[in-house]
PDB file of N, CA and C in Angstrom:
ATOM      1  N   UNK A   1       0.812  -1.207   0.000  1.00  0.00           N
ATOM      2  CA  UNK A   1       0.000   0.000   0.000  1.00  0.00           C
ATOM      3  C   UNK A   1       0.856   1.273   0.000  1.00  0.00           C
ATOM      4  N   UNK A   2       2.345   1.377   0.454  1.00  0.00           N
ATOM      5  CA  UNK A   2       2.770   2.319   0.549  1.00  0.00           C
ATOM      6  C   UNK A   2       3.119   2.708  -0.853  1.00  0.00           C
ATOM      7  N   UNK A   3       3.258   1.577  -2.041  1.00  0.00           N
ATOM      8  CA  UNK A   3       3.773   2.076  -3.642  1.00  0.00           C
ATOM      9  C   UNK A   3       2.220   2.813  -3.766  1.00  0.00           C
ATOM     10  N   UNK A   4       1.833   2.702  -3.612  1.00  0.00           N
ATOM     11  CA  UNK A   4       0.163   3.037  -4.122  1.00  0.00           C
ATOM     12  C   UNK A   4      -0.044   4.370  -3.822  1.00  0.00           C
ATOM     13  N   UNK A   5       0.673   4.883  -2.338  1.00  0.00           N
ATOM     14  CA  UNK A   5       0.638   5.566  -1.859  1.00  0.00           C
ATOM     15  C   UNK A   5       1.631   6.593  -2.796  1.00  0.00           C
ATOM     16  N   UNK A   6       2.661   6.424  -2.951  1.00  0.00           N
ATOM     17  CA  UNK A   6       3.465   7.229  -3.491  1.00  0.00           C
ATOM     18  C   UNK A   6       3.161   7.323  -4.713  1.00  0.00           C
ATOM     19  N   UNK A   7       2.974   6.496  -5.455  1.00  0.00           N
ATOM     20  CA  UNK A   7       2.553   6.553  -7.128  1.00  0.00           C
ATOM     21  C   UNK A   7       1.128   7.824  -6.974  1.00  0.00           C
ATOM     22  N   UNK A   8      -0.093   7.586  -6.562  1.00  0.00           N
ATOM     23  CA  UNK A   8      -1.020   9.163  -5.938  1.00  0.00           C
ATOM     24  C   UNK A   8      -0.154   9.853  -5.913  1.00  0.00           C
ATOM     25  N   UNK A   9       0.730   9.813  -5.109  1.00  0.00           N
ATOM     26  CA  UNK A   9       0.999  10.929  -4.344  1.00  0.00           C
ATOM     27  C   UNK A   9       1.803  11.938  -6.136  1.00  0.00           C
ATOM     28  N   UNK A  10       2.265  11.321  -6.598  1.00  0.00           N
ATOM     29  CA  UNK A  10       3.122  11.746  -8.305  1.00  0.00           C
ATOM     30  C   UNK A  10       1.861  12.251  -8.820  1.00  0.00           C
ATOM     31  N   UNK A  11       1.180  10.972  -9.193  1.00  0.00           N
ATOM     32  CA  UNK A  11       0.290  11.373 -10.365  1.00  0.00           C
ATOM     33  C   UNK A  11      -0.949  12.761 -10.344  1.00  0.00           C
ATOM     34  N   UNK A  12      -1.530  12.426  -8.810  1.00  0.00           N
ATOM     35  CA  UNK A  12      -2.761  13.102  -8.292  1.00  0.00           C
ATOM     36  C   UNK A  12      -2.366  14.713  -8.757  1.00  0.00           C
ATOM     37  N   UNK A  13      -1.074  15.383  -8.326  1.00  0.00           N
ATOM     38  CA  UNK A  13      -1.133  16.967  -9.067  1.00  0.00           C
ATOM     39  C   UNK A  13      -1.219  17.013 -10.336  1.00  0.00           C
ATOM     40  N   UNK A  14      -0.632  15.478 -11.103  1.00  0.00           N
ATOM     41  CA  UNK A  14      -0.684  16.007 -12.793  1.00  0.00           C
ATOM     42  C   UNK A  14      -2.185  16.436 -13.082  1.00  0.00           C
ATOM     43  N   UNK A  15      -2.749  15.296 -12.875  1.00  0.00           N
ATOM     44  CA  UNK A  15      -4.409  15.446 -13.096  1.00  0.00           C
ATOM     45  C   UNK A  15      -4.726  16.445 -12.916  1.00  0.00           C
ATOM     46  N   UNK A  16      -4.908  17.176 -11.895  1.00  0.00           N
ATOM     47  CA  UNK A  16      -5.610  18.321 -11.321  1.00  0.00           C
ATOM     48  C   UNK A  16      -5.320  19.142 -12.144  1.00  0.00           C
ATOM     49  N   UNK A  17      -3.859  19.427 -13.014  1.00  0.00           N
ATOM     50  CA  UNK A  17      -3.724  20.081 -13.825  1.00  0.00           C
ATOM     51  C   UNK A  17      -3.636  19.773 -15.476  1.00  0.00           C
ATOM     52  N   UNK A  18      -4.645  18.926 -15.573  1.00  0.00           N
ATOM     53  CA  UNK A  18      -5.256  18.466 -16.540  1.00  0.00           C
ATOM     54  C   UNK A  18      -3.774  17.833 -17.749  1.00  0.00           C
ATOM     55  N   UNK A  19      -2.836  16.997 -16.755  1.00  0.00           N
ATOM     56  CA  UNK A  19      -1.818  17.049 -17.604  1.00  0.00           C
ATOM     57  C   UNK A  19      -1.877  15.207 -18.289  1.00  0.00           C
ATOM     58  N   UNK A  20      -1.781  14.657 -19.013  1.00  0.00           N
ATOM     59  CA  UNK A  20      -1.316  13.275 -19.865  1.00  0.00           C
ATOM     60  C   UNK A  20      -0.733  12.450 -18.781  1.00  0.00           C
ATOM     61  N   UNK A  21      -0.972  11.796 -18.069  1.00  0.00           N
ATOM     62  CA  UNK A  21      -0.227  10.794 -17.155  1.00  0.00           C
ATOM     63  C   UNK A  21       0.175   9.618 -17.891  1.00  0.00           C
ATOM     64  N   UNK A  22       1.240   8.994 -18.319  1.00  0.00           N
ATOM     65  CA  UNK A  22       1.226   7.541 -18.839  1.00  0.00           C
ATOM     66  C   UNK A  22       1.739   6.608 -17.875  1.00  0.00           C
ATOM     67  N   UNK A  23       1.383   5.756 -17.722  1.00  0.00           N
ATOM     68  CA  UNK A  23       1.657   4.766 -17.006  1.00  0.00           C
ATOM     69  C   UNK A  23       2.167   2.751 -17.653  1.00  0.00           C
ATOM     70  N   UNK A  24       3.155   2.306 -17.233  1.00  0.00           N
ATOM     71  CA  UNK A  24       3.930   1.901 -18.190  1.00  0.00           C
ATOM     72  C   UNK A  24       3.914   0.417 -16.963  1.00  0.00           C
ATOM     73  N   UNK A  25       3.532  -0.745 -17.594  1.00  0.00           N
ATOM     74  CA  UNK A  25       3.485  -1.614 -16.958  1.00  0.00           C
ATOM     75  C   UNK A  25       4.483  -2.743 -17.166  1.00  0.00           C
ATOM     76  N   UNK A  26       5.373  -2.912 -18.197  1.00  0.00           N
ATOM     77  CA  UNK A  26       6.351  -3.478 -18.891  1.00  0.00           C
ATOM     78  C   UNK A  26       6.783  -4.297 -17.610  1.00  0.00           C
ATOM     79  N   UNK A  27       6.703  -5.597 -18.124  1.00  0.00           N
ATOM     80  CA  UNK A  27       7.282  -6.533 -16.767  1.00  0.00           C
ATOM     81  C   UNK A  27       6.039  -6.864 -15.761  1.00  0.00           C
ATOM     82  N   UNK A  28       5.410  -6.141 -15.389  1.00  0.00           N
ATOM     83  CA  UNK A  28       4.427  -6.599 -14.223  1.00  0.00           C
ATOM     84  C   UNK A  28       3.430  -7.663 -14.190  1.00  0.00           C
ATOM     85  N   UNK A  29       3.400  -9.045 -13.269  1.00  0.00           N
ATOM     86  CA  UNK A  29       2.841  -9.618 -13.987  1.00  0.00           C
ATOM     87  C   UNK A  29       1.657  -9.731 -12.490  1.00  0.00           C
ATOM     88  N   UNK A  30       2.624  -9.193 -11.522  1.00  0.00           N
ATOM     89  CA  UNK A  30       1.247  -9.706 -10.408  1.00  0.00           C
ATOM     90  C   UNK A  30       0.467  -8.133 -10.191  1.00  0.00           C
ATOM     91  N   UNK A  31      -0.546  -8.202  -9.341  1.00  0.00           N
ATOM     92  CA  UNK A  31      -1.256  -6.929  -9.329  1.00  0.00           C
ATOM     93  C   UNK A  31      -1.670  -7.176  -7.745  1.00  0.00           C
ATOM     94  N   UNK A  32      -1.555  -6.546  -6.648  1.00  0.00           N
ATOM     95  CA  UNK A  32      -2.165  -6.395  -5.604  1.00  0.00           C
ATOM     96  C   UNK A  32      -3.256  -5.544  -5.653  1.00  0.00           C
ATOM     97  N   UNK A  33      -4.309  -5.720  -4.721  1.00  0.00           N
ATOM     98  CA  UNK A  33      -5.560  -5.221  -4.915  1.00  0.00           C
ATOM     99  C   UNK A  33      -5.068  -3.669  -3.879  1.00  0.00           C
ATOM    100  N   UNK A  34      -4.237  -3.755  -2.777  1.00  0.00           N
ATOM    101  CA  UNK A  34      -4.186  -2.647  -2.329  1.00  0.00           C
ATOM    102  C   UNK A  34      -3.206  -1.858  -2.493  1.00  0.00           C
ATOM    103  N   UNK A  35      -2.235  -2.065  -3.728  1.00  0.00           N
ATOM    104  CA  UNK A  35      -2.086  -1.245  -4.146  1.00  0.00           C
ATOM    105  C   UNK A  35      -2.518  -0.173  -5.427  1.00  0.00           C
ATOM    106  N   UNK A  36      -3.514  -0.638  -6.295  1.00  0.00           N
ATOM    107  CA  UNK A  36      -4.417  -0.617  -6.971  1.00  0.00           C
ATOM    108  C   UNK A  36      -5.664   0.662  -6.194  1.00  0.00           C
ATOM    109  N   UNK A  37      -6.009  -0.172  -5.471  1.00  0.00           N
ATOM    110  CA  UNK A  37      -7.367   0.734  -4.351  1.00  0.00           C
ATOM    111  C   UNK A  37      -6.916   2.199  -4.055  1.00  0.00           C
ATOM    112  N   UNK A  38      -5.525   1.961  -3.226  1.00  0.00           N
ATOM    113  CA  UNK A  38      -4.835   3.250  -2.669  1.00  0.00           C
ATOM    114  C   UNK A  38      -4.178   4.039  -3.970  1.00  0.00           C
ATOM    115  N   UNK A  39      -3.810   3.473  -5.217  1.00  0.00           N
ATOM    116  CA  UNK A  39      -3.221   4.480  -6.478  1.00  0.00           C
ATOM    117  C   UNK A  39      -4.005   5.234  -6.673  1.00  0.00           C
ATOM    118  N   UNK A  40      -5.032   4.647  -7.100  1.00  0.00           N
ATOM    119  CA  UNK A  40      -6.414   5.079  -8.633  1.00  0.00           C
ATOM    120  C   UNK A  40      -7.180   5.178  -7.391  1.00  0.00           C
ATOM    121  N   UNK A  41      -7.818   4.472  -6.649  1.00  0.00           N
ATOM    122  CA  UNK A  41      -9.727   4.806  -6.262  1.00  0.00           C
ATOM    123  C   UNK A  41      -9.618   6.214  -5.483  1.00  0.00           C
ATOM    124  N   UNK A  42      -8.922   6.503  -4.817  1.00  0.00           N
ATOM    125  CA  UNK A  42      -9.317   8.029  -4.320  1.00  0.00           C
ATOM    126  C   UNK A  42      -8.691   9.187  -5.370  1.00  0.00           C
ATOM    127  N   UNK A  43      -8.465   8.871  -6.378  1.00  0.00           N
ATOM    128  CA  UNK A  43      -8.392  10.036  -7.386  1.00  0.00           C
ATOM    129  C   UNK A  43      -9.648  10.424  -7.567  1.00  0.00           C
ATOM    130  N   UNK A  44     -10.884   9.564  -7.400  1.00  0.00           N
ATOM    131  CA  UNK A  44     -12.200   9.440  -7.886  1.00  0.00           C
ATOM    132  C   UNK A  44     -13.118  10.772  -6.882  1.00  0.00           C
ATOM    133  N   UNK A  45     -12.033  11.009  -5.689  1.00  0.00           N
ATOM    134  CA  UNK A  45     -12.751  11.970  -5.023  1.00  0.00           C
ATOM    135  C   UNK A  45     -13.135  13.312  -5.425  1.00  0.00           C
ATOM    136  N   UNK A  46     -11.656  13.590  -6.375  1.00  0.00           N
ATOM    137  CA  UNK A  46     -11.919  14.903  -6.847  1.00  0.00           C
ATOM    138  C   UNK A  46     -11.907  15.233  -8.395  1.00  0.00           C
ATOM    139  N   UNK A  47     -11.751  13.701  -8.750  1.00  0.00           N
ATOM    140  CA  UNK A  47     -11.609  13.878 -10.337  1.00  0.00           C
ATOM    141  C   UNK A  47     -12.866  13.242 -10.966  1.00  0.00           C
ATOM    142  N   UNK A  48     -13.446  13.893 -12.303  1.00  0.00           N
ATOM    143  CA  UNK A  48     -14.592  12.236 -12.744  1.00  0.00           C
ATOM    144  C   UNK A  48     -13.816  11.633 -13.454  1.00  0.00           C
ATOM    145  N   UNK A  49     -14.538  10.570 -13.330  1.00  0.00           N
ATOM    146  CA  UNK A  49     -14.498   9.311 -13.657  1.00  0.00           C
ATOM    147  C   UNK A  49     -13.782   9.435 -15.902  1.00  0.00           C
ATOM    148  N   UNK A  50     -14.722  10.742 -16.212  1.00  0.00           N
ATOM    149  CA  UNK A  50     -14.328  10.504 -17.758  1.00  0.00           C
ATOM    150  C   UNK A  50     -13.594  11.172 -17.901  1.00  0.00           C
ATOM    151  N   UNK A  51     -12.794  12.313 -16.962  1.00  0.00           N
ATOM    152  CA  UNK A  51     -11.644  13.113 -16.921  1.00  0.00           C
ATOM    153  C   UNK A  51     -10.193  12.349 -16.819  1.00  0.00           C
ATOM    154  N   UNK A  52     -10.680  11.240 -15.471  1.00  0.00           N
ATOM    155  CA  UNK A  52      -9.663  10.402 -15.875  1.00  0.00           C
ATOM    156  C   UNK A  52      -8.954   9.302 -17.214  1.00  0.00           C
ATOM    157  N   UNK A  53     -10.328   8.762 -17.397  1.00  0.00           N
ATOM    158  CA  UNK A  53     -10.322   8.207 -18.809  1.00  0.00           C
ATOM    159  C   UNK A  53      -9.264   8.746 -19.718  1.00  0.00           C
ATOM    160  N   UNK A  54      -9.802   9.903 -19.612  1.00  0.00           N
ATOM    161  CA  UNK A  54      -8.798  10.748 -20.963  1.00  0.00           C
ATOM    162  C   UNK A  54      -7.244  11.119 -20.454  1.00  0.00           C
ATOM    163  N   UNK A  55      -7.292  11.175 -18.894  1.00  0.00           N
ATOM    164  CA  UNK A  55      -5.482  12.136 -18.826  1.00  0.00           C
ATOM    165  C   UNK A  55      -4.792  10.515 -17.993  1.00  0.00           C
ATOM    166  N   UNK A  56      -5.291   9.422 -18.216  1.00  0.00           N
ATOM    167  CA  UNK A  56      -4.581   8.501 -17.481  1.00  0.00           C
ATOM    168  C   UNK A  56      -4.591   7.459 -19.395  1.00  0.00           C
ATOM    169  N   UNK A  57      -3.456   6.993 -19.456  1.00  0.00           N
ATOM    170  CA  UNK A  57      -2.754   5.956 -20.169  1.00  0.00           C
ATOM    171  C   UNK A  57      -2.341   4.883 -19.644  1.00  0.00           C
ATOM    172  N   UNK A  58      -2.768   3.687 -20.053  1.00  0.00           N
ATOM    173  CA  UNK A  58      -2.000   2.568 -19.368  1.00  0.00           C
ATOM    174  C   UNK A  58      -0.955   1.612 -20.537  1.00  0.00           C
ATOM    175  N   UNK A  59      -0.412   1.409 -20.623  1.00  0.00           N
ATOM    176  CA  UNK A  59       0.669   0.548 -21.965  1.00  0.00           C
ATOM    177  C   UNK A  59       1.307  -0.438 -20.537  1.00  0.00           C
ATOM    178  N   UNK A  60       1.336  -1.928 -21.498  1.00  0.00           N
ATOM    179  CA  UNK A  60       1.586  -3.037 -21.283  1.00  0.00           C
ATOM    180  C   UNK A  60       0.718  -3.420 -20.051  1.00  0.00           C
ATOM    181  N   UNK A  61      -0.512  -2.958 -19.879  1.00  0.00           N
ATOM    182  CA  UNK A  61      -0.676  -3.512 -18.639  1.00  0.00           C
ATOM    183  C   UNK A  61      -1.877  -4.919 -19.070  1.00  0.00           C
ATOM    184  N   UNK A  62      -1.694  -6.247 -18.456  1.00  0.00           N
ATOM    185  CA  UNK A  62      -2.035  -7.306 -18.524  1.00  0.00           C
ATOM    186  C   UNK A  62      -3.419  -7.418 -18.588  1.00  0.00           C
ATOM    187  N   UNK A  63      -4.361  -8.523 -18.437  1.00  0.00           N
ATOM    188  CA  UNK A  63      -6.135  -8.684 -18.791  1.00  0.00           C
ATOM    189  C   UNK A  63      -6.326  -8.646 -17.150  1.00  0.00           C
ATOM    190  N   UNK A  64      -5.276  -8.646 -16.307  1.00  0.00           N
ATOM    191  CA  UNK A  64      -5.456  -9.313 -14.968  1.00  0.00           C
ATOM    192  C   UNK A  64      -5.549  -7.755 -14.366  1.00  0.00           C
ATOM    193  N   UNK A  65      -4.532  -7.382 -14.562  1.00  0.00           N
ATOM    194  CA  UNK A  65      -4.428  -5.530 -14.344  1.00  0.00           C
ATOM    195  C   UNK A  65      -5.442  -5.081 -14.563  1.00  0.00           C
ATOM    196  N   UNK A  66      -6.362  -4.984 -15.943  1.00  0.00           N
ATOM    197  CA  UNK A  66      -7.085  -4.249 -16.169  1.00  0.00           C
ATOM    198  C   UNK A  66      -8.786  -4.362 -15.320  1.00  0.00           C
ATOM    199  N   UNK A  67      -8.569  -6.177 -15.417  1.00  0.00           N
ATOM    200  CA  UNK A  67      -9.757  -6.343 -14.554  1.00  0.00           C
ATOM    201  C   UNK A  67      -9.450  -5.396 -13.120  1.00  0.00           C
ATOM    202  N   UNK A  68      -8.514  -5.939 -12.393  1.00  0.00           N
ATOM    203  CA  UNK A  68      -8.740  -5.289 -10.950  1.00  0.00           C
ATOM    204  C   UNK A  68      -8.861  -3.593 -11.221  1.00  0.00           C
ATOM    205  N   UNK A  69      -7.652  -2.912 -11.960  1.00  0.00           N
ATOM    206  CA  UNK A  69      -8.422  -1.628 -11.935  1.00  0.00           C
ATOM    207  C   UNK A  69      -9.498  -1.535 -12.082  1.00  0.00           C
ATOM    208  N   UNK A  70     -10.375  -2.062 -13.082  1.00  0.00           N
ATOM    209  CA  UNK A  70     -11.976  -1.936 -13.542  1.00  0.00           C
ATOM    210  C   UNK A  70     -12.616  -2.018 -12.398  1.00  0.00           C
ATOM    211  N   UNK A  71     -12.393  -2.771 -11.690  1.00  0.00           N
ATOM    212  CA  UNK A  71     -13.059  -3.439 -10.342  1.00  0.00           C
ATOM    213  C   UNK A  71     -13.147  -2.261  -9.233  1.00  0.00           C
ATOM    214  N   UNK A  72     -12.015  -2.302  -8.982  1.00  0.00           N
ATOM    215  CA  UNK A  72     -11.430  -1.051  -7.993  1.00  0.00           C
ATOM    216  C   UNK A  72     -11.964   0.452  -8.359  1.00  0.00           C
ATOM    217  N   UNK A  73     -11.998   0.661  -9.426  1.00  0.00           N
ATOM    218  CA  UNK A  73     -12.412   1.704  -9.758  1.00  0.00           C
ATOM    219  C   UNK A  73     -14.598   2.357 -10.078  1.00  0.00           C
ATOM    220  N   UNK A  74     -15.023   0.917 -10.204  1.00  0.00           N
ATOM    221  CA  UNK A  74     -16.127   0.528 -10.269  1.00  0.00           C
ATOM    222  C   UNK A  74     -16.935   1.050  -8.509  1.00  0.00           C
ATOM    223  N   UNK A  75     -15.986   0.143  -7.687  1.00  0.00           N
ATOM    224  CA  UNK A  75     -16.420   0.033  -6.092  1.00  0.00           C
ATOM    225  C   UNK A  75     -16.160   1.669  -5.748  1.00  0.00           C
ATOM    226  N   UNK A  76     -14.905   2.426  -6.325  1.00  0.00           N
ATOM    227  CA  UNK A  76     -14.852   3.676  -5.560  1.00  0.00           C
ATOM    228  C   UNK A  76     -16.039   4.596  -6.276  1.00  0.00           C
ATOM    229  N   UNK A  77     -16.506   4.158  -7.587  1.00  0.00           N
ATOM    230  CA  UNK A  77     -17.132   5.095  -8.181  1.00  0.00           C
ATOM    231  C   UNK A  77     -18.595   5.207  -7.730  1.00  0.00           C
ATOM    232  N   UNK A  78     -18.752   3.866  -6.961  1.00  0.00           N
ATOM    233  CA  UNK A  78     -20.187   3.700  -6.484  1.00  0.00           C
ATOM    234  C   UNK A  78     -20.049   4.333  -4.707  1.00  0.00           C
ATOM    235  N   UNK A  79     -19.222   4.286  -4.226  1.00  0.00           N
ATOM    236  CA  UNK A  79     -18.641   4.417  -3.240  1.00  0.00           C
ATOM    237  C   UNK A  79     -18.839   6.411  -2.968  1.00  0.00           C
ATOM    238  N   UNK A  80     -17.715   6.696  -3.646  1.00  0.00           N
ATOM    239  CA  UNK A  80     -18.106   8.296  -4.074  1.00  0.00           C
ATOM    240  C   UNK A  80     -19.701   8.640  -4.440  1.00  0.00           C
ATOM    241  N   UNK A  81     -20.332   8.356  -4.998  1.00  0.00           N
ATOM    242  CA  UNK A  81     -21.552   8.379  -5.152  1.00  0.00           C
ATOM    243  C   UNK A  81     -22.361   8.522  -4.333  1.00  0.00           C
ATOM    244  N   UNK A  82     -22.362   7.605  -3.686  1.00  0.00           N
ATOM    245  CA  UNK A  82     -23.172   7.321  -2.610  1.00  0.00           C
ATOM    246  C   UNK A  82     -22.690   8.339  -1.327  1.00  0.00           C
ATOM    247  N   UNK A  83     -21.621   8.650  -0.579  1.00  0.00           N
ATOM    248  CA  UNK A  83     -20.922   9.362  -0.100  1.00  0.00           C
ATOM    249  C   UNK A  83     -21.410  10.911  -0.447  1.00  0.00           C
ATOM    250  N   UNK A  84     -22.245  11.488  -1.509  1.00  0.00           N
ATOM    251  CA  UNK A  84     -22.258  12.087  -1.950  1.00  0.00           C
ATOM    252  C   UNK A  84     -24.005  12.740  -1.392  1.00  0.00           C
ATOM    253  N   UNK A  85     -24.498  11.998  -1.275  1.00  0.00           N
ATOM    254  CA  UNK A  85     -25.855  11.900  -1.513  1.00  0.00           C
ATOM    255  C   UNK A  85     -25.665  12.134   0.647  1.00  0.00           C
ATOM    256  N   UNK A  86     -25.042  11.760   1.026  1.00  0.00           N
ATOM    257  CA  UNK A  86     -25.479  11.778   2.629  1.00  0.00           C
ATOM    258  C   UNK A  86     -25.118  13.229   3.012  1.00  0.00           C
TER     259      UNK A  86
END
């Protein structure tokens, strides 16, 4: 959780300033779920969901990667949502 932590901690100002993030998976073959949760799902607090779409890139990342981001990103988006409404 702490890579997760630091990788946010890089990426989260590009966004805000609406900058191209690429992200480069070359080699990776395992994926932890918490570091995944702690990278990407609280970007979801202050960014949407189709803002990210567009300023986040992923290259080489695996069917296994993509599921758990999908996943992870799915739970925070319903998560934020809901959070929203109370």
């Amino acid at each position: 959780s702490d890579s997760g932590q630091k990788l946010y901690d890089i990426i989260y100002p590009c966004l805000l300033r609406g900058e191209l993030v690429q992200l480069d998976f070359t080699g990776v073959l395992v994926f932890a779920s918490p570091f995944v949760s702690i990278a990407f799902s609280q970007l979801l607090k202050n960014i949407r969901k189709e803002k990210l779409n567009k300023l986040i890139e992923f290259t080489y990342l695996n069917a296994d990667g993509w599921n758990i981001i999908h996943e992870i990103m799915t739970n925070a988006k319903h998560y934020y949502t809901q959070s929203l409404k109370l």
